[in-house]
PDB file of N, CA and C in Angstrom:
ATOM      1  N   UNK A   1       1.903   4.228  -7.083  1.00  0.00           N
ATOM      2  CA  UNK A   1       1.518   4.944  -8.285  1.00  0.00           C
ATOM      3  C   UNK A   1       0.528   6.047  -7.940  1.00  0.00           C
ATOM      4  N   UNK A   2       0.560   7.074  -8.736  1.00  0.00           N
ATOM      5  CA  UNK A   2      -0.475   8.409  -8.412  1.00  0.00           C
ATOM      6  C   UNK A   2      -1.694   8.020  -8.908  1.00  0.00           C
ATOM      7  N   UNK A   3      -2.692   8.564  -8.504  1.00  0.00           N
ATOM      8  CA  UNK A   3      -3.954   8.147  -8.996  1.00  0.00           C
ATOM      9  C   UNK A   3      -4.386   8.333 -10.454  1.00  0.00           C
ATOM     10  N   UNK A   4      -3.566   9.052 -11.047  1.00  0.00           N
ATOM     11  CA  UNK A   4      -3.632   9.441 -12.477  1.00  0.00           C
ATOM     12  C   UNK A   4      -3.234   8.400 -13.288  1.00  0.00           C
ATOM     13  N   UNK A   5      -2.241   7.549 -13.060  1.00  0.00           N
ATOM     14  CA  UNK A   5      -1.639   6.705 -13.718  1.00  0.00           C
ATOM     15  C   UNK A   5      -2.232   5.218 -13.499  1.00  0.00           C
ATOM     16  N   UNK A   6      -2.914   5.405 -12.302  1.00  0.00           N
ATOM     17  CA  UNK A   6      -4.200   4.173 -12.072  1.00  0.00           C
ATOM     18  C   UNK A   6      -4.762   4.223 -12.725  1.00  0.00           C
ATOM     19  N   UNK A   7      -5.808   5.623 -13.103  1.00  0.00           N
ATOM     20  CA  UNK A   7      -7.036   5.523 -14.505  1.00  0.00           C
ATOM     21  C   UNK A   7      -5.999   4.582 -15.921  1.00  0.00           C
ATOM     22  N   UNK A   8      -5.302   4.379 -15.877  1.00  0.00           N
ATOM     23  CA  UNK A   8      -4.920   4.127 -17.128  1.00  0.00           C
ATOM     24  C   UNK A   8      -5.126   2.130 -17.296  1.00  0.00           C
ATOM     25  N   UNK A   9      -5.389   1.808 -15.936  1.00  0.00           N
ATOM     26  CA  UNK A   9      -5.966   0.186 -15.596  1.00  0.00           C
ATOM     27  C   UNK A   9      -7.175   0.533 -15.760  1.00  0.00           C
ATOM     28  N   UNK A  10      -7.992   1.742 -15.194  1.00  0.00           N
ATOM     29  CA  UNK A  10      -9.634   1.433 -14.281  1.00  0.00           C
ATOM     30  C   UNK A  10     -10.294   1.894 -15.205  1.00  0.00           C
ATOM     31  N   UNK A  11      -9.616   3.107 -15.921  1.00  0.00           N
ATOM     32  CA  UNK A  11     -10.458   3.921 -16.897  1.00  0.00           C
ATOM     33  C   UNK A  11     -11.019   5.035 -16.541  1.00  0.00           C
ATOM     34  N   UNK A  12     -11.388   5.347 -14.980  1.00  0.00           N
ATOM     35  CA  UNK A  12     -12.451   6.170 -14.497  1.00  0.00           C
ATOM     36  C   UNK A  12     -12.485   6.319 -13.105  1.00  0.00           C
ATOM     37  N   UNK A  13     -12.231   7.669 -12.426  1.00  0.00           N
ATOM     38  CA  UNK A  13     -11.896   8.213 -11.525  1.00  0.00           C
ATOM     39  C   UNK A  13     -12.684   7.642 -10.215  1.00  0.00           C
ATOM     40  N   UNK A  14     -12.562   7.439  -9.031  1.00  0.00           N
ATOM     41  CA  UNK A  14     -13.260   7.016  -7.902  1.00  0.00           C
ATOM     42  C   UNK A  14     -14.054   8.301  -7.014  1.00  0.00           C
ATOM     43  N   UNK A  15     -14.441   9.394  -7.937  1.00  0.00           N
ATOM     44  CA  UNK A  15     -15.201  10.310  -6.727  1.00  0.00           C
ATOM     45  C   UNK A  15     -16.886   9.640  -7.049  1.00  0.00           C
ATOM     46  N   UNK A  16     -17.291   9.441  -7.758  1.00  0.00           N
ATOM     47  CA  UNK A  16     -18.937   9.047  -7.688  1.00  0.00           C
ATOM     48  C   UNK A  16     -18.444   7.554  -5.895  1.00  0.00           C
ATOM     49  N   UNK A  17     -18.219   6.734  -6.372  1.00  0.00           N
ATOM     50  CA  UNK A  17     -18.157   5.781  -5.765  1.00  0.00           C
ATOM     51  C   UNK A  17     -17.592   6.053  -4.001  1.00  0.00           C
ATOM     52  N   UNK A  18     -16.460   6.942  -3.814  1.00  0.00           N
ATOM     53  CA  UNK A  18     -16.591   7.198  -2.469  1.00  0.00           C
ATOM     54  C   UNK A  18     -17.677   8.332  -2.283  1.00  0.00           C
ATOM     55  N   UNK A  19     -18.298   9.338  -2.958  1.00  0.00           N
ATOM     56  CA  UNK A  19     -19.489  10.030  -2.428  1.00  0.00           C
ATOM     57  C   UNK A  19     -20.791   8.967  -2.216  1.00  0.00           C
ATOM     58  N   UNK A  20     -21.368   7.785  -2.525  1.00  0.00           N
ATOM     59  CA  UNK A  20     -22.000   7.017  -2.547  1.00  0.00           C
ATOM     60  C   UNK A  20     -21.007   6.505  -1.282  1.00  0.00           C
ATOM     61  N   UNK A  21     -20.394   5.800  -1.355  1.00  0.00           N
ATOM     62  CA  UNK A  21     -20.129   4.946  -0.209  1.00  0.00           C
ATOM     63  C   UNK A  21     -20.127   6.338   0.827  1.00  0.00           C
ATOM     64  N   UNK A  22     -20.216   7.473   1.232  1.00  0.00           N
ATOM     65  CA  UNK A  22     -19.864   8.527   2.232  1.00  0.00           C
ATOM     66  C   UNK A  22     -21.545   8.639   2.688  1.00  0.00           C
ATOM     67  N   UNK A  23     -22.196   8.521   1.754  1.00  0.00           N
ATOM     68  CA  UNK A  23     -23.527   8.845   1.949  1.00  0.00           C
ATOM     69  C   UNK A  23     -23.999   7.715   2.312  1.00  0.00           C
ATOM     70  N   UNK A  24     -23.632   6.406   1.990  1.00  0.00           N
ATOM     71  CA  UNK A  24     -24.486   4.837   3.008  1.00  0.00           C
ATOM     72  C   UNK A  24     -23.608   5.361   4.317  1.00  0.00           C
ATOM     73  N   UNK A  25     -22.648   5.553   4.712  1.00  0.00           N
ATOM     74  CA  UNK A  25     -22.060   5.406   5.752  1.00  0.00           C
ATOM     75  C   UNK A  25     -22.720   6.380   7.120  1.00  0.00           C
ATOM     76  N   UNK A  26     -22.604   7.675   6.034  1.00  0.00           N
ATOM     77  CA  UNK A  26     -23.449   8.628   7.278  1.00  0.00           C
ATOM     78  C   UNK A  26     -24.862   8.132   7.422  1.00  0.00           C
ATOM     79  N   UNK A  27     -25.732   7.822   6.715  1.00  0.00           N
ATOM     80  CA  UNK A  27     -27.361   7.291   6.711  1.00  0.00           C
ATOM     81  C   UNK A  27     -26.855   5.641   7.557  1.00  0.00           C
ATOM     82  N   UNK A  28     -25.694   5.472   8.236  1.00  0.00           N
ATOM     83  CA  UNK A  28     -25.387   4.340   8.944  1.00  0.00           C
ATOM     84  C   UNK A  28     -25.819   2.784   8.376  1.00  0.00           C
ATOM     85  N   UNK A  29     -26.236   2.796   7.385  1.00  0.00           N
ATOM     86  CA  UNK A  29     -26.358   1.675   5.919  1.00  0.00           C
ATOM     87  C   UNK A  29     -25.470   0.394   6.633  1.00  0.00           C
ATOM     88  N   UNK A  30     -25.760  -0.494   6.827  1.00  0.00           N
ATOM     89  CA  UNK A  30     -24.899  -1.949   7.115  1.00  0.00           C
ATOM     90  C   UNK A  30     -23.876  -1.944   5.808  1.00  0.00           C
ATOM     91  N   UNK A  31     -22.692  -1.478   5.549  1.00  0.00           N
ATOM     92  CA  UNK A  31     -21.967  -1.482   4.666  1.00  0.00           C
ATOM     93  C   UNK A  31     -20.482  -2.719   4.777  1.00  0.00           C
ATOM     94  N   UNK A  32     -20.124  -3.767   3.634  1.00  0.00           N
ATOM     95  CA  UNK A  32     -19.456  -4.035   4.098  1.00  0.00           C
ATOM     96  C   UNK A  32     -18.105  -3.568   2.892  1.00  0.00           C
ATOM     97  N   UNK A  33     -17.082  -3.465   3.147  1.00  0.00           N
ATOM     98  CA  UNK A  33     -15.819  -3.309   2.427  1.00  0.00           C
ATOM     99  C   UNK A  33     -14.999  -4.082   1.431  1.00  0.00           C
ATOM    100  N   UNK A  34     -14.821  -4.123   0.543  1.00  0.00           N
ATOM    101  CA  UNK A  34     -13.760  -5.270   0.198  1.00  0.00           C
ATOM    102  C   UNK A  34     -12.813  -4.777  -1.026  1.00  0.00           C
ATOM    103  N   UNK A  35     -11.440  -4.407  -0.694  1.00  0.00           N
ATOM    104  CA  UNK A  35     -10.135  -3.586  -0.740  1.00  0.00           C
ATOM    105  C   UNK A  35      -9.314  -4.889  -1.230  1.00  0.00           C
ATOM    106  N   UNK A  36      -9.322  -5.034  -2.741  1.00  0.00           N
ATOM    107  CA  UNK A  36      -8.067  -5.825  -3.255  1.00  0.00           C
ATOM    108  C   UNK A  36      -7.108  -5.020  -2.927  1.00  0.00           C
ATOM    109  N   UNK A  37      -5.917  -5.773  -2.833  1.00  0.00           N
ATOM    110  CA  UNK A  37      -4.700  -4.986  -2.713  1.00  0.00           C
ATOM    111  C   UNK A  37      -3.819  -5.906  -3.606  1.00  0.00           C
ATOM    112  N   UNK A  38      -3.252  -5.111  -4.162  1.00  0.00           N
ATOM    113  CA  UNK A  38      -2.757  -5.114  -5.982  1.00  0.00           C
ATOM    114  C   UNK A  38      -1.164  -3.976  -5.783  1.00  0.00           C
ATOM    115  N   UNK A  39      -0.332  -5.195  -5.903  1.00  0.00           N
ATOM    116  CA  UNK A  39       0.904  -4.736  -6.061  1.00  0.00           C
ATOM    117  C   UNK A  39       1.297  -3.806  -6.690  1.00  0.00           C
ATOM    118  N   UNK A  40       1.886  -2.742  -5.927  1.00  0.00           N
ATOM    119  CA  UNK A  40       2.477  -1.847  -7.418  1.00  0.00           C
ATOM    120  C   UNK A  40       1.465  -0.633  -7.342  1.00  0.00           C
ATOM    121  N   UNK A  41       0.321  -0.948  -6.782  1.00  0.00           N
ATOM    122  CA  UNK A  41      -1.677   0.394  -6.980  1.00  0.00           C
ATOM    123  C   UNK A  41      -1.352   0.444  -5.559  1.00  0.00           C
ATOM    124  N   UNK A  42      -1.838  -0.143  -4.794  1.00  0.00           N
ATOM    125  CA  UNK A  42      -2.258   0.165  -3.536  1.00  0.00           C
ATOM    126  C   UNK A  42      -1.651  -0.655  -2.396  1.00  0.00           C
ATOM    127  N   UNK A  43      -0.860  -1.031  -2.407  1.00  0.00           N
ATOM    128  CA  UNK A  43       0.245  -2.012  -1.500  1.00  0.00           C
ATOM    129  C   UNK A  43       0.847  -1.458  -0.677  1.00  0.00           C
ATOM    130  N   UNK A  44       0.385   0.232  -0.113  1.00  0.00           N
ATOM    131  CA  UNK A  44       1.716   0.554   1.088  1.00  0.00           C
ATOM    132  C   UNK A  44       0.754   1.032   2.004  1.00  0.00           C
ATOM    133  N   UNK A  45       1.882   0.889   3.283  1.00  0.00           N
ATOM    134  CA  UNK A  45       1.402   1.530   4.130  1.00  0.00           C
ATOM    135  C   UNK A  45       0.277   2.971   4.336  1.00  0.00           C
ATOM    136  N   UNK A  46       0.809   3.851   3.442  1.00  0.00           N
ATOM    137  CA  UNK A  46       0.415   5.216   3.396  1.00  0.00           C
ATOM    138  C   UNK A  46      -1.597   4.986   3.120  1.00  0.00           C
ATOM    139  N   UNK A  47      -1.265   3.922   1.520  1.00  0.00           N
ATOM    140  CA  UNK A  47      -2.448   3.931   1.123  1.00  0.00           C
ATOM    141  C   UNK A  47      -3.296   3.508   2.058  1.00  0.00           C
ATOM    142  N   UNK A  48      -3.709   2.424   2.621  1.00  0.00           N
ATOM    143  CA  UNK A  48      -4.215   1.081   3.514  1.00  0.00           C
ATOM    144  C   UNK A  48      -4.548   2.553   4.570  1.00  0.00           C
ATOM    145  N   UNK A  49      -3.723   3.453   5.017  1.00  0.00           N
ATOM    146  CA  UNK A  49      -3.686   4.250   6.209  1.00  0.00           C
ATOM    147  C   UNK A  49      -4.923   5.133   5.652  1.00  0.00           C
ATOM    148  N   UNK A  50      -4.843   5.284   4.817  1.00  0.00           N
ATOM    149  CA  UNK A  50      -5.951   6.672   3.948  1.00  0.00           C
ATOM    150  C   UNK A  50      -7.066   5.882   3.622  1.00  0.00           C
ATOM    151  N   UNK A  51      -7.045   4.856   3.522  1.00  0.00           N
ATOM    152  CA  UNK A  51      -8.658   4.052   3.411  1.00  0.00           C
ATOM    153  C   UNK A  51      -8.976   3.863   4.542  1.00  0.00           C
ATOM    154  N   UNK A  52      -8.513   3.557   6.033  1.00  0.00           N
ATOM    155  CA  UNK A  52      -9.102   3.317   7.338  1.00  0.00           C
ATOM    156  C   UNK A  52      -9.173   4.789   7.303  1.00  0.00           C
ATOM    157  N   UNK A  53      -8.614   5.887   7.297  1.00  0.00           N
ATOM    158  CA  UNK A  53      -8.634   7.354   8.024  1.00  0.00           C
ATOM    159  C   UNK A  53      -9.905   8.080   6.734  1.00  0.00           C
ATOM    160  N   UNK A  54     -10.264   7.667   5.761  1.00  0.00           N
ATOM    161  CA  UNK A  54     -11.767   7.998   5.110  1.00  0.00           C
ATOM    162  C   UNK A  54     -12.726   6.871   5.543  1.00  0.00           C
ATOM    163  N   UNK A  55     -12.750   5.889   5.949  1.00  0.00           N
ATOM    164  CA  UNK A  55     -13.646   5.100   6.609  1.00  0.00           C
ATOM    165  C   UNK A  55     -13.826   5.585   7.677  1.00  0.00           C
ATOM    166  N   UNK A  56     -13.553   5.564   8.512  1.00  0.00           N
ATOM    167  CA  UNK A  56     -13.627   5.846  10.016  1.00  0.00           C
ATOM    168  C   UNK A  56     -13.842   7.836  10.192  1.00  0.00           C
ATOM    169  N   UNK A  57     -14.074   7.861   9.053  1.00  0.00           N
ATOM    170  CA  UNK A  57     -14.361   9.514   9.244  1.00  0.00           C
ATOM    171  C   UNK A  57     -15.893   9.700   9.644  1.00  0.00           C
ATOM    172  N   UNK A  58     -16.402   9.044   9.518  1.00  0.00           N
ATOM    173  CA  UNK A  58     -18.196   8.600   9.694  1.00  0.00           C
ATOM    174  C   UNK A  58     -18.721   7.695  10.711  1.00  0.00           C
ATOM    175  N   UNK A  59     -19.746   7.173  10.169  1.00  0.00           N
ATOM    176  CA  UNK A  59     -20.377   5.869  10.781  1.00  0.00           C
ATOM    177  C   UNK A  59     -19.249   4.796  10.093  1.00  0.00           C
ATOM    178  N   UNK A  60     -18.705   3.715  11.136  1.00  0.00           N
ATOM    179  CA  UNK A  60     -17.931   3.072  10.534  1.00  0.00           C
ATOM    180  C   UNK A  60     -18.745   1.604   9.930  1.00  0.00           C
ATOM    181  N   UNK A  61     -17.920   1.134   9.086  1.00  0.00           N
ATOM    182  CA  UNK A  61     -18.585  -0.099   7.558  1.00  0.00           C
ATOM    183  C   UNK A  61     -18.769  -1.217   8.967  1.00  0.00           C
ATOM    184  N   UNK A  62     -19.349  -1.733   8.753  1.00  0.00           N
ATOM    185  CA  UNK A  62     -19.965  -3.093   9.611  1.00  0.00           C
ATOM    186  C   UNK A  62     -18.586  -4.079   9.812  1.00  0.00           C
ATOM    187  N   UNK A  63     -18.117  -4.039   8.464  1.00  0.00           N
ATOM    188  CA  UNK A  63     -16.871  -4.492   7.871  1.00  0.00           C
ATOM    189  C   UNK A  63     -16.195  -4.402   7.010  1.00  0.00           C
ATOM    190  N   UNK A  64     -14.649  -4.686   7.108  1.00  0.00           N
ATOM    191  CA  UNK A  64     -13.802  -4.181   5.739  1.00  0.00           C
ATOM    192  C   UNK A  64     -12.919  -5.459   5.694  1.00  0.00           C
ATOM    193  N   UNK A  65     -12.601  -6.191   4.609  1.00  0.00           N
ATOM    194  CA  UNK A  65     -12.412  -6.790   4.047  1.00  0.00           C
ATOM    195  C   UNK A  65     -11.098  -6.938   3.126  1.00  0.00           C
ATOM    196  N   UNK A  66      -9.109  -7.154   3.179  1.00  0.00           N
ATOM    197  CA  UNK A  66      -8.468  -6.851   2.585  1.00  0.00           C
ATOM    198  C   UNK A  66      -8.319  -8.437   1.679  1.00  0.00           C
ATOM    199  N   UNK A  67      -8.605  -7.969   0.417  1.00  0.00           N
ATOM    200  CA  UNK A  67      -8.172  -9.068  -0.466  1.00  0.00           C
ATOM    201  C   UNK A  67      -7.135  -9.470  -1.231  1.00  0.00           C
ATOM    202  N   UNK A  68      -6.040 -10.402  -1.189  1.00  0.00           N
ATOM    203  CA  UNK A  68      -5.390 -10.189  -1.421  1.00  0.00           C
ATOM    204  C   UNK A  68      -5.253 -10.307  -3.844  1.00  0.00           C
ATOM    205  N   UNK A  69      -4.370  -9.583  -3.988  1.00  0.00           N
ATOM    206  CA  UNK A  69      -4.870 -10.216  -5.318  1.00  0.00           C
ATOM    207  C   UNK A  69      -3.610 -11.401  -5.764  1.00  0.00           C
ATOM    208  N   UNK A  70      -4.786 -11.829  -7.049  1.00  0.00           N
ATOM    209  CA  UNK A  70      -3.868 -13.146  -7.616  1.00  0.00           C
ATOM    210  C   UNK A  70      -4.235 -13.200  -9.049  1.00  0.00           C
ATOM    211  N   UNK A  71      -3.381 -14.182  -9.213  1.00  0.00           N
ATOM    212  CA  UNK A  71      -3.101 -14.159 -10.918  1.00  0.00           C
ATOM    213  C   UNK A  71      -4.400 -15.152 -11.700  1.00  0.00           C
ATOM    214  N   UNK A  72      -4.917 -15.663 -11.295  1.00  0.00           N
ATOM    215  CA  UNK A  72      -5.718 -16.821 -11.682  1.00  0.00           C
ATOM    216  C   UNK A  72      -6.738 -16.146 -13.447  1.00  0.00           C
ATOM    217  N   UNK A  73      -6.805 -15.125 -13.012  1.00  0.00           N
ATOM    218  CA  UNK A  73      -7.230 -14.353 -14.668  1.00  0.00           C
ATOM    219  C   UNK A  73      -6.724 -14.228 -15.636  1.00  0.00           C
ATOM    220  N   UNK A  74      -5.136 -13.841 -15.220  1.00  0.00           N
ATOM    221  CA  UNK A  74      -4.327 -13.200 -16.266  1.00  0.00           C
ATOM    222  C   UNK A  74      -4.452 -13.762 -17.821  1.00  0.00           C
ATOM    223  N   UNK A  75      -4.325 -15.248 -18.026  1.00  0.00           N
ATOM    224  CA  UNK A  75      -3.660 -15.768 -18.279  1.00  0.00           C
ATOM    225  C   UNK A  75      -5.209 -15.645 -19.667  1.00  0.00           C
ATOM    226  N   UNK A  76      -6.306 -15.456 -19.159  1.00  0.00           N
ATOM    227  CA  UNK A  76      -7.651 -14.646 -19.943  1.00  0.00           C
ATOM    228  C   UNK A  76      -7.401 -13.721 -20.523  1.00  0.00           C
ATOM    229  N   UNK A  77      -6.688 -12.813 -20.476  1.00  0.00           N
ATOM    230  CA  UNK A  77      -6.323 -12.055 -21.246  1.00  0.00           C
ATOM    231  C   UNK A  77      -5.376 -11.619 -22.387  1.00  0.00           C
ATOM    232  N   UNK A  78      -4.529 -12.985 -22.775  1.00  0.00           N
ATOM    233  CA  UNK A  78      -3.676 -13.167 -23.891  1.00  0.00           C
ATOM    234  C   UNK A  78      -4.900 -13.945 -24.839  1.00  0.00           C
ATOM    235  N   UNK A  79      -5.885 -15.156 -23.837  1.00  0.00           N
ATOM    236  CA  UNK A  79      -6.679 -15.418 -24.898  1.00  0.00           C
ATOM    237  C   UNK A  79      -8.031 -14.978 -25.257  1.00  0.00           C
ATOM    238  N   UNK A  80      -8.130 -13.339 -25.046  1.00  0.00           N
ATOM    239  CA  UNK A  80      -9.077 -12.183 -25.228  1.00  0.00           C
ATOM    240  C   UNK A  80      -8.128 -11.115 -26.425  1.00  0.00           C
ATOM    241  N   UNK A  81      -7.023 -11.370 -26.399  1.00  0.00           N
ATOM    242  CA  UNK A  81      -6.094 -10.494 -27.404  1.00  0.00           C
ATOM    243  C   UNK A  81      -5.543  -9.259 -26.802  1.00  0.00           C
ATOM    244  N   UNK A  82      -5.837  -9.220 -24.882  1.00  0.00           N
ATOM    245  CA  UNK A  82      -5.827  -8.251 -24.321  1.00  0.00           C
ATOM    246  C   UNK A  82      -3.970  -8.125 -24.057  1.00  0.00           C
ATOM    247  N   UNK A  83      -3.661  -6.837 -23.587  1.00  0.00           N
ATOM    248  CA  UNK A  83      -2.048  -6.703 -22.801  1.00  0.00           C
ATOM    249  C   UNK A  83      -2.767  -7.323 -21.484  1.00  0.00           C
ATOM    250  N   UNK A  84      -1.201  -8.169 -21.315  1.00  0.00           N
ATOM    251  CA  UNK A  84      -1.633  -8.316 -19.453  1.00  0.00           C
ATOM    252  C   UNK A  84      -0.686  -7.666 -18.785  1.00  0.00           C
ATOM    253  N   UNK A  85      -1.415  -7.079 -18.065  1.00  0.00           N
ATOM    254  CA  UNK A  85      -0.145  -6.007 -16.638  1.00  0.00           C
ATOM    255  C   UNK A  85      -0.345  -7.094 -15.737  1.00  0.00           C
ATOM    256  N   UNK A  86       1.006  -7.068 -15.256  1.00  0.00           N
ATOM    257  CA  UNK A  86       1.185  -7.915 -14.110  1.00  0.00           C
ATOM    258  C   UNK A  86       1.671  -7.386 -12.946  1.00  0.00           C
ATOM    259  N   UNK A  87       0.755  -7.359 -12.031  1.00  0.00           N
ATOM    260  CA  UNK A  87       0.665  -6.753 -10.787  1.00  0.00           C
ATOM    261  C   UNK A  87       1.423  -7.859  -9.864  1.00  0.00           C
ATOM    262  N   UNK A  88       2.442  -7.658  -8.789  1.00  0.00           N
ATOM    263  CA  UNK A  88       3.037  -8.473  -8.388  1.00  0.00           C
ATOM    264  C   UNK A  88       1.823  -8.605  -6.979  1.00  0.00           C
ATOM    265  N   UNK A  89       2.155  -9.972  -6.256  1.00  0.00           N
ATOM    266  CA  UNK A  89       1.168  -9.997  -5.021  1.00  0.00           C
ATOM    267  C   UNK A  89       1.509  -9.951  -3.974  1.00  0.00           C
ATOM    268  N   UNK A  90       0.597  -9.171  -3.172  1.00  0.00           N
ATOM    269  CA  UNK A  90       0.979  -9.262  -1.557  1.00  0.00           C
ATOM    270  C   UNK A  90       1.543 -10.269  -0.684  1.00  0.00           C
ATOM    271  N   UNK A  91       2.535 -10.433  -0.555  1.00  0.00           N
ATOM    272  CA  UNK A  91       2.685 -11.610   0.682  1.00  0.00           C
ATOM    273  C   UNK A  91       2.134 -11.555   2.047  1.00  0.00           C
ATOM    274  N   UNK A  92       1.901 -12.998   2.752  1.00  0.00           N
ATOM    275  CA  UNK A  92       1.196 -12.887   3.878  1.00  0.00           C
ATOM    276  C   UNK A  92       1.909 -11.649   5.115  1.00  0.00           C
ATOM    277  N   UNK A  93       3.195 -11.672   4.634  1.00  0.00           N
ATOM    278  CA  UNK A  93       3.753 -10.463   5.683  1.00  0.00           C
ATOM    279  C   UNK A  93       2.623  -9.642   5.926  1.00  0.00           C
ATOM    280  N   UNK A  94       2.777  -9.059   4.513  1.00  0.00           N
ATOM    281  CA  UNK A  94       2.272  -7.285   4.430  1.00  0.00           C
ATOM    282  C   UNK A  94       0.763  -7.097   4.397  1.00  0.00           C
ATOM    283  N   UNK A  95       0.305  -8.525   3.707  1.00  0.00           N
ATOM    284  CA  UNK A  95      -1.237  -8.314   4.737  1.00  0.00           C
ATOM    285  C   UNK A  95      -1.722  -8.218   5.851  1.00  0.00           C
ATOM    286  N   UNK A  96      -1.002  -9.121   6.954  1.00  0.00           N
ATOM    287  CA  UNK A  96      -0.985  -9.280   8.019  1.00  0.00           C
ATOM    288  C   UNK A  96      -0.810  -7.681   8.269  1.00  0.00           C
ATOM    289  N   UNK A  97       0.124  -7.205   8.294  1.00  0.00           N
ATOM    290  CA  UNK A  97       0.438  -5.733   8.485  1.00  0.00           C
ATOM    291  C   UNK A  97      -0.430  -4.527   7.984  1.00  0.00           C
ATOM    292  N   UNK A  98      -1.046  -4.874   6.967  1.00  0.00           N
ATOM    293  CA  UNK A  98      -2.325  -4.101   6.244  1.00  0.00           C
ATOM    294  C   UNK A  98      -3.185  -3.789   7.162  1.00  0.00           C
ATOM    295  N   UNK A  99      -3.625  -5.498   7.235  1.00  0.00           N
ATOM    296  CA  UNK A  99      -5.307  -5.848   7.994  1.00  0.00           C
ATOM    297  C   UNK A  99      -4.814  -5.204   9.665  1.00  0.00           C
ATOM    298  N   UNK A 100      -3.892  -4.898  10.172  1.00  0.00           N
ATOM    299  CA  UNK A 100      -3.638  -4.369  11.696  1.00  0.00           C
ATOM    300  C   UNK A 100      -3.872  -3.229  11.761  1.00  0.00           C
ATOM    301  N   UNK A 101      -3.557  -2.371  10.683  1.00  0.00           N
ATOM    302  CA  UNK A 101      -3.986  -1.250  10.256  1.00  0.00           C
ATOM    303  C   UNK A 101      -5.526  -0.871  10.515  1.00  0.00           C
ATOM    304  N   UNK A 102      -6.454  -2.003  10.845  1.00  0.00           N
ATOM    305  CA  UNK A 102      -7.867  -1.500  10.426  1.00  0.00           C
ATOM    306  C   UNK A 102      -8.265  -2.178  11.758  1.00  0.00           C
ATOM    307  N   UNK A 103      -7.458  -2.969  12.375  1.00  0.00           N
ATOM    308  CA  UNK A 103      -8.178  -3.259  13.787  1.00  0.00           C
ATOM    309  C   UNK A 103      -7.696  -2.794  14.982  1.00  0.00           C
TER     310      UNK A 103
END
């Protein structure tokens, strides 16, 4: 999905948050990472490739962290009155294949 059609889950664009994370990284800040990966948002190769290649543009994070996501919430949000999007989940394949990406 394009990043435009993400705001429509998050609400609100990610430039404050990587200029903050760009600025602990260069001031070499003990930073550590942690990257749900959410079926359907951020699940490919390309993406996973563009978060190590803006990490590693600096002082690199102490550590990074791929999480996988899961359903254990959802089910909060029919009894909040909310829509639930259902993001399908990573299998151990493609994490495995993610997390190689970053080591």
């Amino acid at each position: 999905e394009s990043a435009r059609s993400r705001l429509r889950y998050i609400g609100v664009g990610n430039e404050q948050i990587l200029s903050n994370l760009s600025y602990l990284l260069s001031q070499h800040a003990r930073v550590q990472i942690r990257v749900p990966v959410i079926g359907g948002m951020n699940d490919s190769i390309e993406e996973m490739t563009a978060i190590r290649d803006f990490l590693s543009a600096g002082f690199p994070p102490e550590r990074v962290d791929l999480l996988p996501y899961h359903r254990m919430g959802e089910n909060k949000y029919g009894a909040l009155g909310k829509a639930v999007s259902f993001f399908s989940v990573p299998t151990p394949e493609q994490m495995a294949q993610f997390r190689a990406i970053f080591t």
